[in-house]
PDB file of N, CA and C in Angstrom:
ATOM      1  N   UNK A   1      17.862 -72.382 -11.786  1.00  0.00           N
ATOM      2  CA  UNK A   1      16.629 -73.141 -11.885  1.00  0.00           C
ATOM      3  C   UNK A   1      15.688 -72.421 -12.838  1.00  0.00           C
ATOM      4  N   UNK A   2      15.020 -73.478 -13.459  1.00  0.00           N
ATOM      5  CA  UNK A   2      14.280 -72.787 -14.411  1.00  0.00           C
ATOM      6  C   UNK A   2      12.931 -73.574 -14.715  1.00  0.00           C
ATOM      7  N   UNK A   3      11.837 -73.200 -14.158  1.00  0.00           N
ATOM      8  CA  UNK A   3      10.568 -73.915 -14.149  1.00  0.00           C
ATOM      9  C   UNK A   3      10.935 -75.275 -13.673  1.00  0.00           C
ATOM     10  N   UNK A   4      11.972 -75.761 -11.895  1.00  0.00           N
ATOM     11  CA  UNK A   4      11.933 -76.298 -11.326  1.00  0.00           C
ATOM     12  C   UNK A   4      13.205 -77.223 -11.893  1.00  0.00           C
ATOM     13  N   UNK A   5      13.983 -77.292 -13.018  1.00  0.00           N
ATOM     14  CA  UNK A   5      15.134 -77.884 -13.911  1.00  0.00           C
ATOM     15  C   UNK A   5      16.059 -76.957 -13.715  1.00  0.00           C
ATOM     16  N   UNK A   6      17.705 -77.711 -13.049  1.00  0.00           N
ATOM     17  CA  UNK A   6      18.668 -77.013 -12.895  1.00  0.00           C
ATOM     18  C   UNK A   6      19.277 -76.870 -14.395  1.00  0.00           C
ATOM     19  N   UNK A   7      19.464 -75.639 -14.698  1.00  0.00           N
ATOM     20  CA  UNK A   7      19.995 -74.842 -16.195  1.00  0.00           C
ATOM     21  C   UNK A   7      21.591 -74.817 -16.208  1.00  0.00           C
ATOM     22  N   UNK A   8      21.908 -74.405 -15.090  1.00  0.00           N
ATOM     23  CA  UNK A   8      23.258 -74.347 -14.230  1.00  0.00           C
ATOM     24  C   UNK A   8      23.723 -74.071 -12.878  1.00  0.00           C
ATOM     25  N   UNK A   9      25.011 -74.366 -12.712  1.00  0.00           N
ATOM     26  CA  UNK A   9      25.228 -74.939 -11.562  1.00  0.00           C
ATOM     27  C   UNK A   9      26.886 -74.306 -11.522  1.00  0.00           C
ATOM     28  N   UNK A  10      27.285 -73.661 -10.014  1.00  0.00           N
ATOM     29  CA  UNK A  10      28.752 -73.415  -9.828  1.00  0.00           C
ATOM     30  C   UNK A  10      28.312 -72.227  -8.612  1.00  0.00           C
ATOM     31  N   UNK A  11      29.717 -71.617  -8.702  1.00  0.00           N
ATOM     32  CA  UNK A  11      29.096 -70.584  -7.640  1.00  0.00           C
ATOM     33  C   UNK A  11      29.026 -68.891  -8.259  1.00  0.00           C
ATOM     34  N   UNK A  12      28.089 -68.259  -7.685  1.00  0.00           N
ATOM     35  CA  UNK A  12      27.983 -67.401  -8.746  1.00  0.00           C
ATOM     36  C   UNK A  12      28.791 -66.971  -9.646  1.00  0.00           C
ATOM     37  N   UNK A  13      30.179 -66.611  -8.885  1.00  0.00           N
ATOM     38  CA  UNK A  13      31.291 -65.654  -9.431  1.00  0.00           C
ATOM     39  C   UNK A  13      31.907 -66.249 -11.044  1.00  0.00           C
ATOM     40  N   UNK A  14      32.177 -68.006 -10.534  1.00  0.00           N
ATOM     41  CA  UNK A  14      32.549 -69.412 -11.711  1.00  0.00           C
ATOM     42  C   UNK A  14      31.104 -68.912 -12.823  1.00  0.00           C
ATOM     43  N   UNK A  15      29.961 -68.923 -12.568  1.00  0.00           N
ATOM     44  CA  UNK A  15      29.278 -69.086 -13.531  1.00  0.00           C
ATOM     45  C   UNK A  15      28.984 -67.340 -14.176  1.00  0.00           C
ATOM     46  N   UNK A  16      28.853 -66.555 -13.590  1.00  0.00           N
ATOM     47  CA  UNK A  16      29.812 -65.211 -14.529  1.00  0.00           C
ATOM     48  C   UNK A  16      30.779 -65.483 -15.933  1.00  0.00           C
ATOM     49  N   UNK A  17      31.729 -65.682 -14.697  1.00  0.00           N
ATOM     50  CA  UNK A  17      33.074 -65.906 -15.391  1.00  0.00           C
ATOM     51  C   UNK A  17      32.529 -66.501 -16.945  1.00  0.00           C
ATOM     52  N   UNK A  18      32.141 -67.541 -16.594  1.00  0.00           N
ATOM     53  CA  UNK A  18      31.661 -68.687 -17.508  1.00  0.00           C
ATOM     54  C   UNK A  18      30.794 -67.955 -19.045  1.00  0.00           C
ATOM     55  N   UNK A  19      30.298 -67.694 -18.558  1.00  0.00           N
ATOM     56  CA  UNK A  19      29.282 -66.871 -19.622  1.00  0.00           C
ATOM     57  C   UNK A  19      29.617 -65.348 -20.355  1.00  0.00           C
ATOM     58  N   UNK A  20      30.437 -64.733 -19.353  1.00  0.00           N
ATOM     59  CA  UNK A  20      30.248 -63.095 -19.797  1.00  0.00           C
ATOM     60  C   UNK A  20      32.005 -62.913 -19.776  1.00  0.00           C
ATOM     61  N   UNK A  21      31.839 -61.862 -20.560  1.00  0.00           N
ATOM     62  CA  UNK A  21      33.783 -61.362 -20.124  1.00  0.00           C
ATOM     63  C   UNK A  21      33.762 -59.983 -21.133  1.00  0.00           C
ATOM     64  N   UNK A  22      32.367 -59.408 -20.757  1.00  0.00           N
ATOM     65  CA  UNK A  22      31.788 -57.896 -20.891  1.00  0.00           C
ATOM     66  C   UNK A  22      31.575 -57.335 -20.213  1.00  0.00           C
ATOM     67  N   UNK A  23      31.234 -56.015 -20.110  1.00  0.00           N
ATOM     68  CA  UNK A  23      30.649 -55.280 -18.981  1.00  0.00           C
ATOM     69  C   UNK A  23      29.109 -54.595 -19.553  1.00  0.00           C
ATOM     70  N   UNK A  24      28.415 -53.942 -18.618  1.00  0.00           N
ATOM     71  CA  UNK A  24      27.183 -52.869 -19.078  1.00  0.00           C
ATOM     72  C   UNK A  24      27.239 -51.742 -19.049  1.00  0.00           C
ATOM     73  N   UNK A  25      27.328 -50.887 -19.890  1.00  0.00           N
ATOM     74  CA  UNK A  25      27.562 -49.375 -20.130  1.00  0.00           C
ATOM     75  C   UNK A  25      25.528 -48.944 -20.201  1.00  0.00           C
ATOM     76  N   UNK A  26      25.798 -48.177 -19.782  1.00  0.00           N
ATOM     77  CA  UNK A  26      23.870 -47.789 -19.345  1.00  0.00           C
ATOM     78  C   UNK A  26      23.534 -46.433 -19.206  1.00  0.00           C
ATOM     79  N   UNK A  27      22.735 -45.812 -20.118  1.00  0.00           N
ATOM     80  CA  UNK A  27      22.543 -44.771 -20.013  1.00  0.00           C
ATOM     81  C   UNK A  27      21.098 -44.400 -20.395  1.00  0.00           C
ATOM     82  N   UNK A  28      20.064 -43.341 -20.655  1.00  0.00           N
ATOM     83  CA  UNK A  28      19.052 -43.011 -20.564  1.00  0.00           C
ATOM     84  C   UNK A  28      18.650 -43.224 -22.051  1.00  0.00           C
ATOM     85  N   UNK A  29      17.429 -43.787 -22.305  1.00  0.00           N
ATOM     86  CA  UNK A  29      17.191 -43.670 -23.808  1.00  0.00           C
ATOM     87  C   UNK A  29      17.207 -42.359 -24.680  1.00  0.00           C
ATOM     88  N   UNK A  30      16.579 -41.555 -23.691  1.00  0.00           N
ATOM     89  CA  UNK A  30      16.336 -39.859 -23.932  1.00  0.00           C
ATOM     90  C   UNK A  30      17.624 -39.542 -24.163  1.00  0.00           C
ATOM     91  N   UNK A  31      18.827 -39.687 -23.781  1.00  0.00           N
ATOM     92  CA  UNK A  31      20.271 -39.523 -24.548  1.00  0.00           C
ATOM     93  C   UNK A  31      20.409 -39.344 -25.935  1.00  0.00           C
ATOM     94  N   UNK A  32      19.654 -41.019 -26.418  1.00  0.00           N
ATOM     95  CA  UNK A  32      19.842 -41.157 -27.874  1.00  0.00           C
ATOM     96  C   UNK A  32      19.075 -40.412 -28.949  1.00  0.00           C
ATOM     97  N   UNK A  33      20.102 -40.476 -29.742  1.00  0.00           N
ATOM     98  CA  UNK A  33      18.880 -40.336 -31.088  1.00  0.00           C
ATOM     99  C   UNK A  33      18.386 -41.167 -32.051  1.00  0.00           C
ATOM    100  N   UNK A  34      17.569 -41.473 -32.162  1.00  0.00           N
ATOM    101  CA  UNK A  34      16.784 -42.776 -33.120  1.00  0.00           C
ATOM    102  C   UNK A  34      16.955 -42.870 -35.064  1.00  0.00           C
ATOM    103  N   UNK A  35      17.689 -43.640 -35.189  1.00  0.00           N
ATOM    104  CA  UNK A  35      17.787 -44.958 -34.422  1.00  0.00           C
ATOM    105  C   UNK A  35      18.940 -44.756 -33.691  1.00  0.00           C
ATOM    106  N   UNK A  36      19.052 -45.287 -32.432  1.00  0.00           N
ATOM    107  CA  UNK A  36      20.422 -45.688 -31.967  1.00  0.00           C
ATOM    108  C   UNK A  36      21.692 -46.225 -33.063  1.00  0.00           C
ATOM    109  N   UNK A  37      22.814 -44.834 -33.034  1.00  0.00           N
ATOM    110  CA  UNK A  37      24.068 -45.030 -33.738  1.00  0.00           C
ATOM    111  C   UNK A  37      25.451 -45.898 -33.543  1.00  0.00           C
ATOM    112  N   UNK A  38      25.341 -47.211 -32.519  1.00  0.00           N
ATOM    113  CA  UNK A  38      26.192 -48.311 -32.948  1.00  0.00           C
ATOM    114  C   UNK A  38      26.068 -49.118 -33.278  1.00  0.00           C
ATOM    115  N   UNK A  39      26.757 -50.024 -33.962  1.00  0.00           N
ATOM    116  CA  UNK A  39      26.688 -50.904 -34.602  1.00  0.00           C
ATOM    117  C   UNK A  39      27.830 -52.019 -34.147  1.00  0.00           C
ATOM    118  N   UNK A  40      28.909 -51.435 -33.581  1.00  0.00           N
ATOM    119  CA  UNK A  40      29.973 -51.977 -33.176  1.00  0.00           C
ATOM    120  C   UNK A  40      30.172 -53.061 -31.663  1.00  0.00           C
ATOM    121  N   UNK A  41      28.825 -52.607 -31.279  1.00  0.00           N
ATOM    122  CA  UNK A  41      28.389 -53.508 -30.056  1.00  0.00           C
ATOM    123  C   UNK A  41      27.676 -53.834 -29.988  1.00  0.00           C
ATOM    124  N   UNK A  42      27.306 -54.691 -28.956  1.00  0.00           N
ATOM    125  CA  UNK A  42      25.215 -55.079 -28.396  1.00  0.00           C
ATOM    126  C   UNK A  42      25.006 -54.293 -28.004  1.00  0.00           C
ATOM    127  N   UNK A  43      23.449 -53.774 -28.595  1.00  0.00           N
ATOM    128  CA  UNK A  43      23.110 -52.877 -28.092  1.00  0.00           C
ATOM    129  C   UNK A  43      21.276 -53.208 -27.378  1.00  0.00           C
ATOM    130  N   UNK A  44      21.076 -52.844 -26.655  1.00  0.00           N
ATOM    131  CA  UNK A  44      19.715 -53.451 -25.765  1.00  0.00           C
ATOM    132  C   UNK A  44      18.907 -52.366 -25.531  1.00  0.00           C
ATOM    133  N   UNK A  45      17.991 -52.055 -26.098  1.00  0.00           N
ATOM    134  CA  UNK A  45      17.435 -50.768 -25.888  1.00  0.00           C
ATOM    135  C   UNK A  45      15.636 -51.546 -25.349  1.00  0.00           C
ATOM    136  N   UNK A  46      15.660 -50.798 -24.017  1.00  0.00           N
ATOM    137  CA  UNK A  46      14.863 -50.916 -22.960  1.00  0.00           C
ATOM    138  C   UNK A  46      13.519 -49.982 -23.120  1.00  0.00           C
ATOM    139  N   UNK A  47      12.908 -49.763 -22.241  1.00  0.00           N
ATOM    140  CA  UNK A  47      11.680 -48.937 -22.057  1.00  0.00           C
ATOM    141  C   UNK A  47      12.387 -47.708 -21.874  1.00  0.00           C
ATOM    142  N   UNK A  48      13.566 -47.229 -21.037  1.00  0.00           N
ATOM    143  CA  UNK A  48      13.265 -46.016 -20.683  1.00  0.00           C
ATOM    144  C   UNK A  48      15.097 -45.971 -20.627  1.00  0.00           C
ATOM    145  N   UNK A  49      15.546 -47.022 -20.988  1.00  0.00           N
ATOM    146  CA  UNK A  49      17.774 -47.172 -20.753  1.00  0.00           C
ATOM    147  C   UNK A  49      18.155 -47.849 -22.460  1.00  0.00           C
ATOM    148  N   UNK A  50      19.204 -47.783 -22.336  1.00  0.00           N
ATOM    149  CA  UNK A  50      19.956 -48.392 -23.727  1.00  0.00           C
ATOM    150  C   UNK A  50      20.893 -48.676 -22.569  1.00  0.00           C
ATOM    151  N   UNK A  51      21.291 -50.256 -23.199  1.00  0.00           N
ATOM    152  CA  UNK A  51      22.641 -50.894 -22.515  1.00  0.00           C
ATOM    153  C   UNK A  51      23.409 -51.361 -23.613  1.00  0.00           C
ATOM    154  N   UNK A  52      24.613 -50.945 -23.575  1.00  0.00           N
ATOM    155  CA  UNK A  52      25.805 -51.168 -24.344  1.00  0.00           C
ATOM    156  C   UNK A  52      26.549 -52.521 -23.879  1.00  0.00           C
ATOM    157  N   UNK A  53      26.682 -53.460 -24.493  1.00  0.00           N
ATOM    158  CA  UNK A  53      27.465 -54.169 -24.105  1.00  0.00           C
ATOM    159  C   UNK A  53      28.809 -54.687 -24.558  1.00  0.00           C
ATOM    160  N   UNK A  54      30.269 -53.991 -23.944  1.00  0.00           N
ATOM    161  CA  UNK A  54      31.498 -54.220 -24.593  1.00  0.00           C
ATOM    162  C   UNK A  54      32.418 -54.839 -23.950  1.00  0.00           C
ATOM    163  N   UNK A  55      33.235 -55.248 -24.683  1.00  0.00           N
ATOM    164  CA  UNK A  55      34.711 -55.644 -23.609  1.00  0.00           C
ATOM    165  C   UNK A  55      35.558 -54.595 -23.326  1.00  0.00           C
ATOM    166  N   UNK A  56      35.401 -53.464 -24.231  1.00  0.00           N
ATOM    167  CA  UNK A  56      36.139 -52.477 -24.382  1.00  0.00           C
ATOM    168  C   UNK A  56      35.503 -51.256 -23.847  1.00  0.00           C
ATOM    169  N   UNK A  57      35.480 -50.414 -23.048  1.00  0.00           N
ATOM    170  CA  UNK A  57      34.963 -49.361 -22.446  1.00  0.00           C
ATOM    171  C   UNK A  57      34.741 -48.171 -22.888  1.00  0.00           C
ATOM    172  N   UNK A  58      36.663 -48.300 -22.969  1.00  0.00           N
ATOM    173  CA  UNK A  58      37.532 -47.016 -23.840  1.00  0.00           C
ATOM    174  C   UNK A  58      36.439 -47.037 -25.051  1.00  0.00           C
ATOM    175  N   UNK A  59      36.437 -47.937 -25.863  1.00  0.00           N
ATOM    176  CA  UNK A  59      36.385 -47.496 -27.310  1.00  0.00           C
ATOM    177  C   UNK A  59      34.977 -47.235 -27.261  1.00  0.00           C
ATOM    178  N   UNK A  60      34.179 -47.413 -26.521  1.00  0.00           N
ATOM    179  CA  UNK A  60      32.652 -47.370 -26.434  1.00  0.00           C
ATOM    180  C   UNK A  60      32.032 -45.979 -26.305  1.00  0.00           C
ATOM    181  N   UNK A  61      32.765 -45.586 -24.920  1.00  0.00           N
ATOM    182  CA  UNK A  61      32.968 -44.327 -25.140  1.00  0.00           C
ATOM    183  C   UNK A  61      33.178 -43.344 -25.810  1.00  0.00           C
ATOM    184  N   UNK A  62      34.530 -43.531 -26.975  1.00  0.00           N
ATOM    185  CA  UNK A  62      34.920 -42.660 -27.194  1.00  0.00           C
ATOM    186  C   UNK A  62      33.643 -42.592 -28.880  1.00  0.00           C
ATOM    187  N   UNK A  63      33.632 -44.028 -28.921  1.00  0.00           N
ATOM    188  CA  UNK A  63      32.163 -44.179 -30.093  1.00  0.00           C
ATOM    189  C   UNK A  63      31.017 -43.029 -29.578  1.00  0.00           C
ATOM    190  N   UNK A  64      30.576 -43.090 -28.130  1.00  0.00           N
ATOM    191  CA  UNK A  64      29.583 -42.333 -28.143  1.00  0.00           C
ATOM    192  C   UNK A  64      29.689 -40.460 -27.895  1.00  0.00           C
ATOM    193  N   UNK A  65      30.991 -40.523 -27.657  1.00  0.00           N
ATOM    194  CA  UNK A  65      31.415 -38.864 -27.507  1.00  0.00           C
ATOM    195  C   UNK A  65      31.426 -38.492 -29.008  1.00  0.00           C
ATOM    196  N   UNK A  66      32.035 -39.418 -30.299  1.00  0.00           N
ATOM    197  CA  UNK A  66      31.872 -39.071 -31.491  1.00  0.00           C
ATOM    198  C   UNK A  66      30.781 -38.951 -31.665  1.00  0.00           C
ATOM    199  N   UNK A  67      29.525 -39.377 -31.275  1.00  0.00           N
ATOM    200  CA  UNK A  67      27.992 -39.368 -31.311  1.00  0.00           C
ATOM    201  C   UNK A  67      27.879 -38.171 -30.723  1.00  0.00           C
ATOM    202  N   UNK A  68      28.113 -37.257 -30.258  1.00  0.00           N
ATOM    203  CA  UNK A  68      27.980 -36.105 -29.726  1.00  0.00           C
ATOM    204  C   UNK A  68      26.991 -36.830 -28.320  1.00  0.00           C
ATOM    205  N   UNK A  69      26.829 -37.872 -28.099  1.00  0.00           N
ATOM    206  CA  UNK A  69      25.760 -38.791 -26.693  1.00  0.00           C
ATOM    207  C   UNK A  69      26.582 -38.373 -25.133  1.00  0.00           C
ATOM    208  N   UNK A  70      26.042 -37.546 -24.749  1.00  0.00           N
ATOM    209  CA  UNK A  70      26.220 -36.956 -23.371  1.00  0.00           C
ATOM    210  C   UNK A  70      26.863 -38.630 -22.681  1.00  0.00           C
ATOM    211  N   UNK A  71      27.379 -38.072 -21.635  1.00  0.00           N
ATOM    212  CA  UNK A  71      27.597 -38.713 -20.455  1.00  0.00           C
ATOM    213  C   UNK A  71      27.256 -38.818 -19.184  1.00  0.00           C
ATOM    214  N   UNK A  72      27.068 -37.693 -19.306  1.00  0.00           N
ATOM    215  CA  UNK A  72      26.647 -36.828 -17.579  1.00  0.00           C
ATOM    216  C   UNK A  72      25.633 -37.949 -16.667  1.00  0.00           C
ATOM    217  N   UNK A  73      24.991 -38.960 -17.532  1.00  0.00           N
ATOM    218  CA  UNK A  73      24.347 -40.252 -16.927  1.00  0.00           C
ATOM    219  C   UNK A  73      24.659 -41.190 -16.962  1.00  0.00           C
ATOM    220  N   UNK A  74      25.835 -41.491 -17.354  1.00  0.00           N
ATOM    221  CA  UNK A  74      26.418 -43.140 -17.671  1.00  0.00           C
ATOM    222  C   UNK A  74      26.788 -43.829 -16.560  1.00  0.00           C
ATOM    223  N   UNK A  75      26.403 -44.917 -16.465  1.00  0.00           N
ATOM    224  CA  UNK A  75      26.371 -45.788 -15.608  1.00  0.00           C
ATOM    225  C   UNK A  75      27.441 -47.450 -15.915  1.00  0.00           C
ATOM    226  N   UNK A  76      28.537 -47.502 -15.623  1.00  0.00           N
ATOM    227  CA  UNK A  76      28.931 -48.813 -15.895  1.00  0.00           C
ATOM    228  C   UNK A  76      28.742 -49.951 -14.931  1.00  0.00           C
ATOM    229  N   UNK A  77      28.591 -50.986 -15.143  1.00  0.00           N
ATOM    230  CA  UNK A  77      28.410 -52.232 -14.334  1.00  0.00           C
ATOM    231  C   UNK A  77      28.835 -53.282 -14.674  1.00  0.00           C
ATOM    232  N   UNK A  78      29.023 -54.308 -13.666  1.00  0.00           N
ATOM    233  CA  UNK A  78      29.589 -55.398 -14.589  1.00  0.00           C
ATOM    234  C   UNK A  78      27.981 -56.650 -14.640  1.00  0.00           C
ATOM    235  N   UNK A  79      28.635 -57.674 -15.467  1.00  0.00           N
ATOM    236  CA  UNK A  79      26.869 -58.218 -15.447  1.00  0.00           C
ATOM    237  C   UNK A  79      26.628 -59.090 -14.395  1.00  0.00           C
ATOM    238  N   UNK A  80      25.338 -59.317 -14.004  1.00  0.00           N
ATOM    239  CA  UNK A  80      24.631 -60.012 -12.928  1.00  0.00           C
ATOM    240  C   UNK A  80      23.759 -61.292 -13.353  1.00  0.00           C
ATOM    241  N   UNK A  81      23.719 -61.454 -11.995  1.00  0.00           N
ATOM    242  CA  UNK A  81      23.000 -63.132 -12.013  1.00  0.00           C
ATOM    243  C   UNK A  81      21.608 -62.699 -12.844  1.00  0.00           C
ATOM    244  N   UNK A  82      20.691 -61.643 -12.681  1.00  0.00           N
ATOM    245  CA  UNK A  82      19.993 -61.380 -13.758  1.00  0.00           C
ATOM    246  C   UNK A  82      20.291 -61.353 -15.375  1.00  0.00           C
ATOM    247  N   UNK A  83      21.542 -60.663 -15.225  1.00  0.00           N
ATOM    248  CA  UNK A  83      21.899 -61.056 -16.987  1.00  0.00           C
ATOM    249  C   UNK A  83      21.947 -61.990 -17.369  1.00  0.00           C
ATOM    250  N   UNK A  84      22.503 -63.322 -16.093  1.00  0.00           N
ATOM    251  CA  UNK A  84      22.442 -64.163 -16.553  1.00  0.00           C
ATOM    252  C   UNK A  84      21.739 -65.120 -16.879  1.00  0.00           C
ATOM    253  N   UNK A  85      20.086 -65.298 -15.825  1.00  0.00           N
ATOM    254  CA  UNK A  85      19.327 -65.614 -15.989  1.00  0.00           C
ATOM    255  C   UNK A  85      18.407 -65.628 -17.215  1.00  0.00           C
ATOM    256  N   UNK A  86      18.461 -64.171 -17.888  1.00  0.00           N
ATOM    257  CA  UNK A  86      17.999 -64.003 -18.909  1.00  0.00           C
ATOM    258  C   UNK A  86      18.657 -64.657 -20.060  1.00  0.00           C
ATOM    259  N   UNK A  87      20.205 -64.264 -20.244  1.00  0.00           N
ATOM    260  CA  UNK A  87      20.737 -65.119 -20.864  1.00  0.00           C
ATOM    261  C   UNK A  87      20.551 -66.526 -21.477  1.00  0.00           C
ATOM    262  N   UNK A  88      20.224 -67.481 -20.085  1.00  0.00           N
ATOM    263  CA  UNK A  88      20.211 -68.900 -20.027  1.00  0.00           C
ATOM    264  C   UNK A  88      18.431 -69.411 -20.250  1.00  0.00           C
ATOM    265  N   UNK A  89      17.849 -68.307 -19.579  1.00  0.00           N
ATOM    266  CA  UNK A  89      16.207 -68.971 -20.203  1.00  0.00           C
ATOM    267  C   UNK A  89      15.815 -67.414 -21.345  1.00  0.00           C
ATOM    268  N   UNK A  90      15.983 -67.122 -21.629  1.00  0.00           N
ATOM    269  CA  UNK A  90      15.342 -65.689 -22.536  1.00  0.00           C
ATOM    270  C   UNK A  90      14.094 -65.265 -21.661  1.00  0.00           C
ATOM    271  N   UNK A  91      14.064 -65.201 -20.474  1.00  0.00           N
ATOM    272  CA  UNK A  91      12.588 -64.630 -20.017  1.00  0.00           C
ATOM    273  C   UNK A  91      13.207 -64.025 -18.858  1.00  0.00           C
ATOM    274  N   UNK A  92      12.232 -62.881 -18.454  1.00  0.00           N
ATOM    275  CA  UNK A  92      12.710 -62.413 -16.899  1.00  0.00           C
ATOM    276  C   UNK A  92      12.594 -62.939 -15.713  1.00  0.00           C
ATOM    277  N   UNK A  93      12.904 -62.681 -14.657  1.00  0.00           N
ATOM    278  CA  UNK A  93      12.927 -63.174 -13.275  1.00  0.00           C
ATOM    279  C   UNK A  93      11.472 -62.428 -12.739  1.00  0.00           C
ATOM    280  N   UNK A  94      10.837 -63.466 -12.229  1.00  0.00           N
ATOM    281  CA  UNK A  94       9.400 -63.078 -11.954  1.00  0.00           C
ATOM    282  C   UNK A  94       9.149 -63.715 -10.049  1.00  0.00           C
ATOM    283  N   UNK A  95       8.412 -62.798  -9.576  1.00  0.00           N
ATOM    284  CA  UNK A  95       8.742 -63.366  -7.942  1.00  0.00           C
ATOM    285  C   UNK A  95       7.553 -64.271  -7.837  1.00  0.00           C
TER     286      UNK A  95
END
């Protein structure tokens, strides 16, 4: 729902599926060094996180170990009904 208009419709897991067939690699901005060095993925750089977004994990990784970009904080996830929300209207989820 989106300002009271259904956007989409299924059950969560179907409408995932539907949209994404990536994961979120997440780590601290303070990691990086500016500008942020990929190019090979989405890259989402936040207030205070950078989120990587790949199909490929392996290679993401091994992109950011060539970056000399620590790990010791990495966080993987897969994406959420928030990603998707944003996705489908470009604005955040507001209570």
């Amino acid at each position: 729902m989106d300002h009271g208009r259904i956007i989409a419709q299924g059950t969560p897991r179907a409408l995932l599926a539907a949209h994404f067939d990536d994961v979120v690699l997440q780590l601290p901005l303070a990691d990086f060094p500016n500008p942020i060095p990929l190019s090979s993925h989405t890259v989402i750089q936040g207030r205070d996180t950078v989120e990587i977004l790949t199909r490929d994990v392996n290679t993401a990784i091994e992109e950011l170990l060539a970056r000399n970009i620590s790990l010791a904080r990495l966080q993987i996830r897969p994406r959420t009904l928030e990603d998707l929300f944003l996705e489908l209207t470009g604005r955040e989820l507001r209570s």
